[in-house]
C-alpha atoms as a PDB file:
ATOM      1  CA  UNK A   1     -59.351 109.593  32.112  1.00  0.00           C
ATOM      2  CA  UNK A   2     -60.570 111.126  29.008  1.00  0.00           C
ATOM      3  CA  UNK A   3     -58.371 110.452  26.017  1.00  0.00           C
ATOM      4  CA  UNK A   4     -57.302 111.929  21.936  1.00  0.00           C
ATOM      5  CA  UNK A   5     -59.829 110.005  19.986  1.00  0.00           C
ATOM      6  CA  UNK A   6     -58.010 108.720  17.015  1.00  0.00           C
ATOM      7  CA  UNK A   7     -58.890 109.663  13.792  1.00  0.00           C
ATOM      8  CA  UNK A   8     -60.427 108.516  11.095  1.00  0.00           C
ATOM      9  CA  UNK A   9     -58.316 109.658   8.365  1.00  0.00           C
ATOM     10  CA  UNK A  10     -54.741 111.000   8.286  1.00  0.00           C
ATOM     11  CA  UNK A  11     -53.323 113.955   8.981  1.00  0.00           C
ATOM     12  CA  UNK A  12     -53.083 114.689   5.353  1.00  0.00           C
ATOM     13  CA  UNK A  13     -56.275 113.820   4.312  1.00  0.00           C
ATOM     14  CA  UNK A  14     -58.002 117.029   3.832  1.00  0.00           C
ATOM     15  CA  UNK A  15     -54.507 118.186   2.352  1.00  0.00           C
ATOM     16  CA  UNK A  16     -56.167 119.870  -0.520  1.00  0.00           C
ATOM     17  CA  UNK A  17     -58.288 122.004   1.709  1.00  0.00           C
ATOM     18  CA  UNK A  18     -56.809 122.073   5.222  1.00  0.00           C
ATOM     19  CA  UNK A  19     -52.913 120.885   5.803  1.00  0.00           C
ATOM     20  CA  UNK A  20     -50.996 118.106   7.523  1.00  0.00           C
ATOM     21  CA  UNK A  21     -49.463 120.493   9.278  1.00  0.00           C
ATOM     22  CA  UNK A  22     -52.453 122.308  10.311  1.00  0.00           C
ATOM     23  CA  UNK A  23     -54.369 118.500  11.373  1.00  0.00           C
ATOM     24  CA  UNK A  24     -51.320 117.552  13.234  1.00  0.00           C
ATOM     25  CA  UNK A  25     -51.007 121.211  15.078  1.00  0.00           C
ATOM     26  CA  UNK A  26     -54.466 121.228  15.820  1.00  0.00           C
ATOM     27  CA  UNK A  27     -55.209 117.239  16.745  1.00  0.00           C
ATOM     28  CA  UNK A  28     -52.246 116.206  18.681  1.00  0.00           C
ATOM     29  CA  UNK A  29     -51.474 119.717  20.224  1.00  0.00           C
ATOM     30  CA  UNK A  30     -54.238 121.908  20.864  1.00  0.00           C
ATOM     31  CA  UNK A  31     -56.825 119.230  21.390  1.00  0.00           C
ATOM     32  CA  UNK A  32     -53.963 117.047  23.590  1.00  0.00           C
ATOM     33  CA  UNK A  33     -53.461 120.220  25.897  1.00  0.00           C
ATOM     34  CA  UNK A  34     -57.743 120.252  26.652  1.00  0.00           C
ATOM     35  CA  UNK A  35     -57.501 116.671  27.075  1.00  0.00           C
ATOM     36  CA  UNK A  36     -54.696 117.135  29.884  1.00  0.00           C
ATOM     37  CA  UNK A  37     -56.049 120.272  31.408  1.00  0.00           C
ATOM     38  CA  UNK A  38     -59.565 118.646  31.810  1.00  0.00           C
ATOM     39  CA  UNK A  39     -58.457 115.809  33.164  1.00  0.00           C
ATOM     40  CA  UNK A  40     -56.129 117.689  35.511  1.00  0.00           C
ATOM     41  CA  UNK A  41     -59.098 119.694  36.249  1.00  0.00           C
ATOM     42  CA  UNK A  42     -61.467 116.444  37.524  1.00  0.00           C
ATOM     43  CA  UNK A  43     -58.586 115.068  39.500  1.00  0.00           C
ATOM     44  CA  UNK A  44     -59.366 117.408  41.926  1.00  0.00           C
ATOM     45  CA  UNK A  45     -62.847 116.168  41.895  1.00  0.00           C
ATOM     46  CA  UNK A  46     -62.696 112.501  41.720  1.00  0.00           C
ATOM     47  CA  UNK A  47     -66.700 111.744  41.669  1.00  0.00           C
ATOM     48  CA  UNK A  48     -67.064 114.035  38.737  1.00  0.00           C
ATOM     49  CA  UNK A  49     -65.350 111.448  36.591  1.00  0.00           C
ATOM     50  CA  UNK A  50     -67.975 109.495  36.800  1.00  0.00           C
ATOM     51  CA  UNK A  51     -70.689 111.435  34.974  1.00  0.00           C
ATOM     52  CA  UNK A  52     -70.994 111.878  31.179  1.00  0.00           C
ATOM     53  CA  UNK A  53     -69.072 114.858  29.364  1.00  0.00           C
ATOM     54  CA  UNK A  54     -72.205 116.184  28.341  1.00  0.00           C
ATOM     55  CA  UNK A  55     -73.674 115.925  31.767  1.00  0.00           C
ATOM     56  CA  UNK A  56     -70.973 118.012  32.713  1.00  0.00           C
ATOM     57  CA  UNK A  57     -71.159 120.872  29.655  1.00  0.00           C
ATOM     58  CA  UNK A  58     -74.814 120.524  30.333  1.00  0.00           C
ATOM     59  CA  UNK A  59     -74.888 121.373  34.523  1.00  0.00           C
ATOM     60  CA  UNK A  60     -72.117 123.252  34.778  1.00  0.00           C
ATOM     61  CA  UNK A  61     -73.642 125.976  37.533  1.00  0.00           C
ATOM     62  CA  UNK A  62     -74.166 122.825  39.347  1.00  0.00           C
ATOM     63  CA  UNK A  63     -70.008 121.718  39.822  1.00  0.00           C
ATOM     64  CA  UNK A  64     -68.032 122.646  42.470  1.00  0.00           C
ATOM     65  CA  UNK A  65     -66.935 126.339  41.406  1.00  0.00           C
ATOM     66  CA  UNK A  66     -63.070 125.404  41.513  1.00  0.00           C
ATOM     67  CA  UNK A  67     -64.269 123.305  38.164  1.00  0.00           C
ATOM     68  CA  UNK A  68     -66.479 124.865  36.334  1.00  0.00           C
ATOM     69  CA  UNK A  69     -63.956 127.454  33.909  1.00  0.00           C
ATOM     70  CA  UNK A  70     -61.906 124.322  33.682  1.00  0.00           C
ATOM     71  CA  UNK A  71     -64.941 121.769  32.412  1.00  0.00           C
ATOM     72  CA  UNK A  72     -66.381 124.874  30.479  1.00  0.00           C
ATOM     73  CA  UNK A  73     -63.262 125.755  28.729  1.00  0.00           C
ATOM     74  CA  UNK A  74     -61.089 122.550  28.560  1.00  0.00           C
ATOM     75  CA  UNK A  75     -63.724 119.819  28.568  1.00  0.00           C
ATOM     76  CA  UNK A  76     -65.971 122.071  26.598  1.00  0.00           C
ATOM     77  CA  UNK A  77     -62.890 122.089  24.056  1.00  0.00           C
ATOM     78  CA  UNK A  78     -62.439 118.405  24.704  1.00  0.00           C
ATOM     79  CA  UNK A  79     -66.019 118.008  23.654  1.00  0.00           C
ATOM     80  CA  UNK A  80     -66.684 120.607  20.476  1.00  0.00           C
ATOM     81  CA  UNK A  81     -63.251 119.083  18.958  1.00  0.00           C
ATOM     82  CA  UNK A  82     -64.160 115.176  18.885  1.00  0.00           C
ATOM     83  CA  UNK A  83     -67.174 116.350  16.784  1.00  0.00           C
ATOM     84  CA  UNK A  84     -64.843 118.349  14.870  1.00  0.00           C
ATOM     85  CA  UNK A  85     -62.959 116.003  13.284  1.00  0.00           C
ATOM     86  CA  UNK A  86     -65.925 114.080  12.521  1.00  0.00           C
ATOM     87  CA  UNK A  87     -67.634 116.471  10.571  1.00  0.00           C
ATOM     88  CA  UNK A  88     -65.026 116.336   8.056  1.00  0.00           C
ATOM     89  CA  UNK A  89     -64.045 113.490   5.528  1.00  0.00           C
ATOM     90  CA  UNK A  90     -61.725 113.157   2.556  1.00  0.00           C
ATOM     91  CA  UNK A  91     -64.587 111.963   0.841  1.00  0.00           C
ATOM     92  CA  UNK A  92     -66.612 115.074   2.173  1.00  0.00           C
ATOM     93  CA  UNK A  93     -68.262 117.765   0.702  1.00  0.00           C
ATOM     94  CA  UNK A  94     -71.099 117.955  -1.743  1.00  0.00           C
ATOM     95  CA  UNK A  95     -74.498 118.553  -0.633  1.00  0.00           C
ATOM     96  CA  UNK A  96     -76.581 117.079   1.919  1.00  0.00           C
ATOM     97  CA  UNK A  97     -79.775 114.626   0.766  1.00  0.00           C
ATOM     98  CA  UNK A  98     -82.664 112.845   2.666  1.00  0.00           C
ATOM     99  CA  UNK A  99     -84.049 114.517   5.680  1.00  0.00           C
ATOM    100  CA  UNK A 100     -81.506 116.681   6.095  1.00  0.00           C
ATOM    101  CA  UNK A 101     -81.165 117.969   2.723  1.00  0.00           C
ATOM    102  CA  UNK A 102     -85.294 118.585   3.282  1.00  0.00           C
ATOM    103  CA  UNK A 103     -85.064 120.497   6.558  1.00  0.00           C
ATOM    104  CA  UNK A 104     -82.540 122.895   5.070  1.00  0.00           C
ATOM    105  CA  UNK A 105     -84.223 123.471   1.920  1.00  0.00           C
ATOM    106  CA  UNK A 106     -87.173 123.610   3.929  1.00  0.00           C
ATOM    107  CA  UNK A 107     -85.373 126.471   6.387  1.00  0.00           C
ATOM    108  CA  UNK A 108     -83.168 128.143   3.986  1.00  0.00           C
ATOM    109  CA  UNK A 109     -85.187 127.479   0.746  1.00  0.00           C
ATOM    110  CA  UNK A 110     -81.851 126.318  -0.780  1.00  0.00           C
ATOM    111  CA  UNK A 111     -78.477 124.479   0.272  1.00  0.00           C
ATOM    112  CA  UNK A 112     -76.959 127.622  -1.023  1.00  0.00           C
ATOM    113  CA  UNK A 113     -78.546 129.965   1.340  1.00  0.00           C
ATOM    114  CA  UNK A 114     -77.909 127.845   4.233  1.00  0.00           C
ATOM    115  CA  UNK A 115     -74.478 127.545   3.134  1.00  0.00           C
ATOM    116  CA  UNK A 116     -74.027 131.549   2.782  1.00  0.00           C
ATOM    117  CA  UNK A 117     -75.989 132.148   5.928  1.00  0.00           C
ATOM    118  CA  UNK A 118     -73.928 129.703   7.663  1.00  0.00           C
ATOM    119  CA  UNK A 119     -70.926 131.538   6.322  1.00  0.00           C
ATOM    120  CA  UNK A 120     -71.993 135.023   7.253  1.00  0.00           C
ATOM    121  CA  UNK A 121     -72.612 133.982  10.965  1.00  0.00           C
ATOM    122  CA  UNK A 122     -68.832 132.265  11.218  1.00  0.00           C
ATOM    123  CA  UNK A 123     -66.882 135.369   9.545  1.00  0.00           C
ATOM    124  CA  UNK A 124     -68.853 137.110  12.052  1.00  0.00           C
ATOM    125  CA  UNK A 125     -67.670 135.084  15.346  1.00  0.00           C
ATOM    126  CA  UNK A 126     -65.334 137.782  17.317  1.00  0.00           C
ATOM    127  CA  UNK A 127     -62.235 136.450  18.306  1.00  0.00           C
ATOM    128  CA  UNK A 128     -62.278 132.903  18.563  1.00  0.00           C
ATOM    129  CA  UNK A 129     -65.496 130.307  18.681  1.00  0.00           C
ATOM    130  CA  UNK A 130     -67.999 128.073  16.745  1.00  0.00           C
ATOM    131  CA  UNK A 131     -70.646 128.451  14.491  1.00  0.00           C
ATOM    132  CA  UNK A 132     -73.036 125.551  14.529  1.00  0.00           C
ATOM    133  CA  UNK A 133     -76.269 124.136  12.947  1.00  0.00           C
ATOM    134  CA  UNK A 134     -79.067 122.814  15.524  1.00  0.00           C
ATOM    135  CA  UNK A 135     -81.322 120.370  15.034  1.00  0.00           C
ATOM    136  CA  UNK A 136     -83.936 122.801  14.889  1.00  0.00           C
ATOM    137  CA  UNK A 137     -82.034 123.981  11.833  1.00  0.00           C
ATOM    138  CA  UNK A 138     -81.113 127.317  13.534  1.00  0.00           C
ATOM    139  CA  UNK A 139     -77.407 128.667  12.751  1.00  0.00           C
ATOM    140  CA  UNK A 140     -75.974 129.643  16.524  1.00  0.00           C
ATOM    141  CA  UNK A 141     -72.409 130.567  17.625  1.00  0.00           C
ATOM    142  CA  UNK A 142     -70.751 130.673  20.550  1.00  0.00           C
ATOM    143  CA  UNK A 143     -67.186 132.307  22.078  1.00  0.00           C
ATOM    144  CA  UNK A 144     -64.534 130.098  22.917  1.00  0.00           C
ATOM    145  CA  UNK A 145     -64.900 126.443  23.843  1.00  0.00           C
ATOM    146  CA  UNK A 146     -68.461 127.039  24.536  1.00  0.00           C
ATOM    147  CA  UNK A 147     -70.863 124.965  22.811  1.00  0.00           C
ATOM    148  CA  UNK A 148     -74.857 125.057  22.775  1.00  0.00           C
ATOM    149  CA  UNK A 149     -75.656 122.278  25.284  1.00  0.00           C
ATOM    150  CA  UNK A 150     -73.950 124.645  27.959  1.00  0.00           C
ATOM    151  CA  UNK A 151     -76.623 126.841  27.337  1.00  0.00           C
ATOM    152  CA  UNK A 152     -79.965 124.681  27.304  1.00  0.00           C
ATOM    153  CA  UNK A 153     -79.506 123.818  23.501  1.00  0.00           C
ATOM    154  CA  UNK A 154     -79.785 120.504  21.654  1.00  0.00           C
ATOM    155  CA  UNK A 155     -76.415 118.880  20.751  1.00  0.00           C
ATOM    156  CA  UNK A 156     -75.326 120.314  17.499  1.00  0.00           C
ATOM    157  CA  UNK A 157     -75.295 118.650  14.144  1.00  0.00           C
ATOM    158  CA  UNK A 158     -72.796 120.389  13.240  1.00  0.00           C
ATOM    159  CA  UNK A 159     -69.756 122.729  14.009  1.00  0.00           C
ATOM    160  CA  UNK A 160     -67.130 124.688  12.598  1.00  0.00           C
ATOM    161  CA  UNK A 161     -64.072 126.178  14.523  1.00  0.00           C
ATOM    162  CA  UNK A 162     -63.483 129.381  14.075  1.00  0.00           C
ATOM    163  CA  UNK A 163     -60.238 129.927  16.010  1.00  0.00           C
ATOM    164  CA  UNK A 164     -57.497 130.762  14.413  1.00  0.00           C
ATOM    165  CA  UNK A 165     -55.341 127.752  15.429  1.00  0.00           C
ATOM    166  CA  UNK A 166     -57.940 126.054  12.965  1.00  0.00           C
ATOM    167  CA  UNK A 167     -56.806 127.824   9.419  1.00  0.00           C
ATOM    168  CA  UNK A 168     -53.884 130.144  10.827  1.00  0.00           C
ATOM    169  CA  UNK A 169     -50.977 128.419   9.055  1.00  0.00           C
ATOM    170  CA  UNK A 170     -53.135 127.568   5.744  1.00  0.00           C
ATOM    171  CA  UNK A 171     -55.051 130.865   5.632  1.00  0.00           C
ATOM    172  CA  UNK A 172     -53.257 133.375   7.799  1.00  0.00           C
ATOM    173  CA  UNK A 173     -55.881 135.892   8.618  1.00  0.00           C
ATOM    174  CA  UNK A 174     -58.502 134.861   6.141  1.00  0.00           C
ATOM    175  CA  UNK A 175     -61.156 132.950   7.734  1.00  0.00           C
ATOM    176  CA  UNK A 176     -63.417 133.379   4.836  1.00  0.00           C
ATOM    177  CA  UNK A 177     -60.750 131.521   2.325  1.00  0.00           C
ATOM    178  CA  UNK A 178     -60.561 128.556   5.484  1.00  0.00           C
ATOM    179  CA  UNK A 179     -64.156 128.465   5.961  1.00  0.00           C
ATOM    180  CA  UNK A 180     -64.979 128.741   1.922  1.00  0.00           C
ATOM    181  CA  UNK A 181     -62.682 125.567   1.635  1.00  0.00           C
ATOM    182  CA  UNK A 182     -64.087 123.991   4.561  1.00  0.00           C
ATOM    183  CA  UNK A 183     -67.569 122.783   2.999  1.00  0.00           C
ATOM    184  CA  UNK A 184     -65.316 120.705   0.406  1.00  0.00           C
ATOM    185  CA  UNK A 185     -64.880 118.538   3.511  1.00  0.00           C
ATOM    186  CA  UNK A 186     -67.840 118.733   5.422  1.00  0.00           C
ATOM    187  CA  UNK A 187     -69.193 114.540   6.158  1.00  0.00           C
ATOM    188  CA  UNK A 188     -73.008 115.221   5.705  1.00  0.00           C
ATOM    189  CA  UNK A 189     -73.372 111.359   6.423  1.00  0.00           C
ATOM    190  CA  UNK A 190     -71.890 111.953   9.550  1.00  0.00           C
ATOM    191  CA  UNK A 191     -74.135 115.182  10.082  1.00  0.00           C
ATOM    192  CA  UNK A 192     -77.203 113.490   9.508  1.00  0.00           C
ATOM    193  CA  UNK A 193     -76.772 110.380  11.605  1.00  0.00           C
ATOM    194  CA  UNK A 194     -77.113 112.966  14.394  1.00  0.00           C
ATOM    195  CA  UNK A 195     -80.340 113.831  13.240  1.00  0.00           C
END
């Protein structure tokens, strides 16, 4: 049984930049519902429960086909949204340093222009999805729940959520104003010890 991972910090935490209300909402609602669904989902296939979530994002042509829209969307939702929470810290924000900061600076040829061309590439997301940094240092997004080991990619570094249950009762319709305030939170000690 796959379970909420707690976290690390209250629901208020991040008040400044992204609500209680919205935490709360987004932790113990929408991420509780792709907990249950997922879980509902591998009941049905008992010996799947007994390979790794990332196994699962990772061979997903290879599950039995009554599965795989449930593991893509509800485990893959399960998956994107316990690194979610992670990413961000009330003690986040600032810039990157060590090898991280290098690789970007290397990249981009400044934090800033990773931070705009990260930017550009969530505002442009259609719909709902993520916008994520590889370990390559490539910026990549996906739709939905999707994330980039689904599709042959490394595990990210780090991800943003660009649906709108994310920022909608904060920031209404303006996901550049949630996604501007978002890098005030961002745990760059967490995003490099995936490096």
């Amino acid at each position: 049984m796959y379970k909420l991972p707690q976290l690390q910090y209250d629901y208020g935490a991040l008040g400044a930049y992204i609500s209680a209300d919205i935490m709360q909402l987004h932790h113990s609602k929408h991420h509780q519902t792709y907990v249950d669904k997922f879980n509902a989902a591998l009941d049905s296939v008992p010996e799947l429960k007994e390979r790794a979530l990332e196994d699962l994002l990772s061979n997903l042509g290879s599950l039995p086909e009554s599965v795989q829209t449930a593991v893509r969307n509800h485990g893959g939702g399960h998956y994107n949204h316990s690194l979610f929470w992670q990413w961000m810290s009330p003690t986040g924000g600032g810039e990157p340093t060590g090898a991280l900061a290098n690789a970007i600076i290397e990249r981009y040829g400044s934090f800033q222009n990773f931070v705009d061309e990260f930017t550009t590439k969530s505002l442009a997301v259609f719909g709902s999805g993520w916008c994520w940094l590889q370990p390559n240092m490539d910026i990549v997004t996906t739709a939905n729940q999707d994330t980039p080991i689904m599709h042959g990619g490394a595990a990210p570094l780090l991800g943003l959520d660009v649906w709108e249950h994310a920022y909608y009762l904060d920031y209404k319709n303006k996901r550049d104003d949630y996604v501007q305030a978002w890098w005030n939170v961002v745990d760059w000690e967490f995003v490099s010890s995936r490096m």
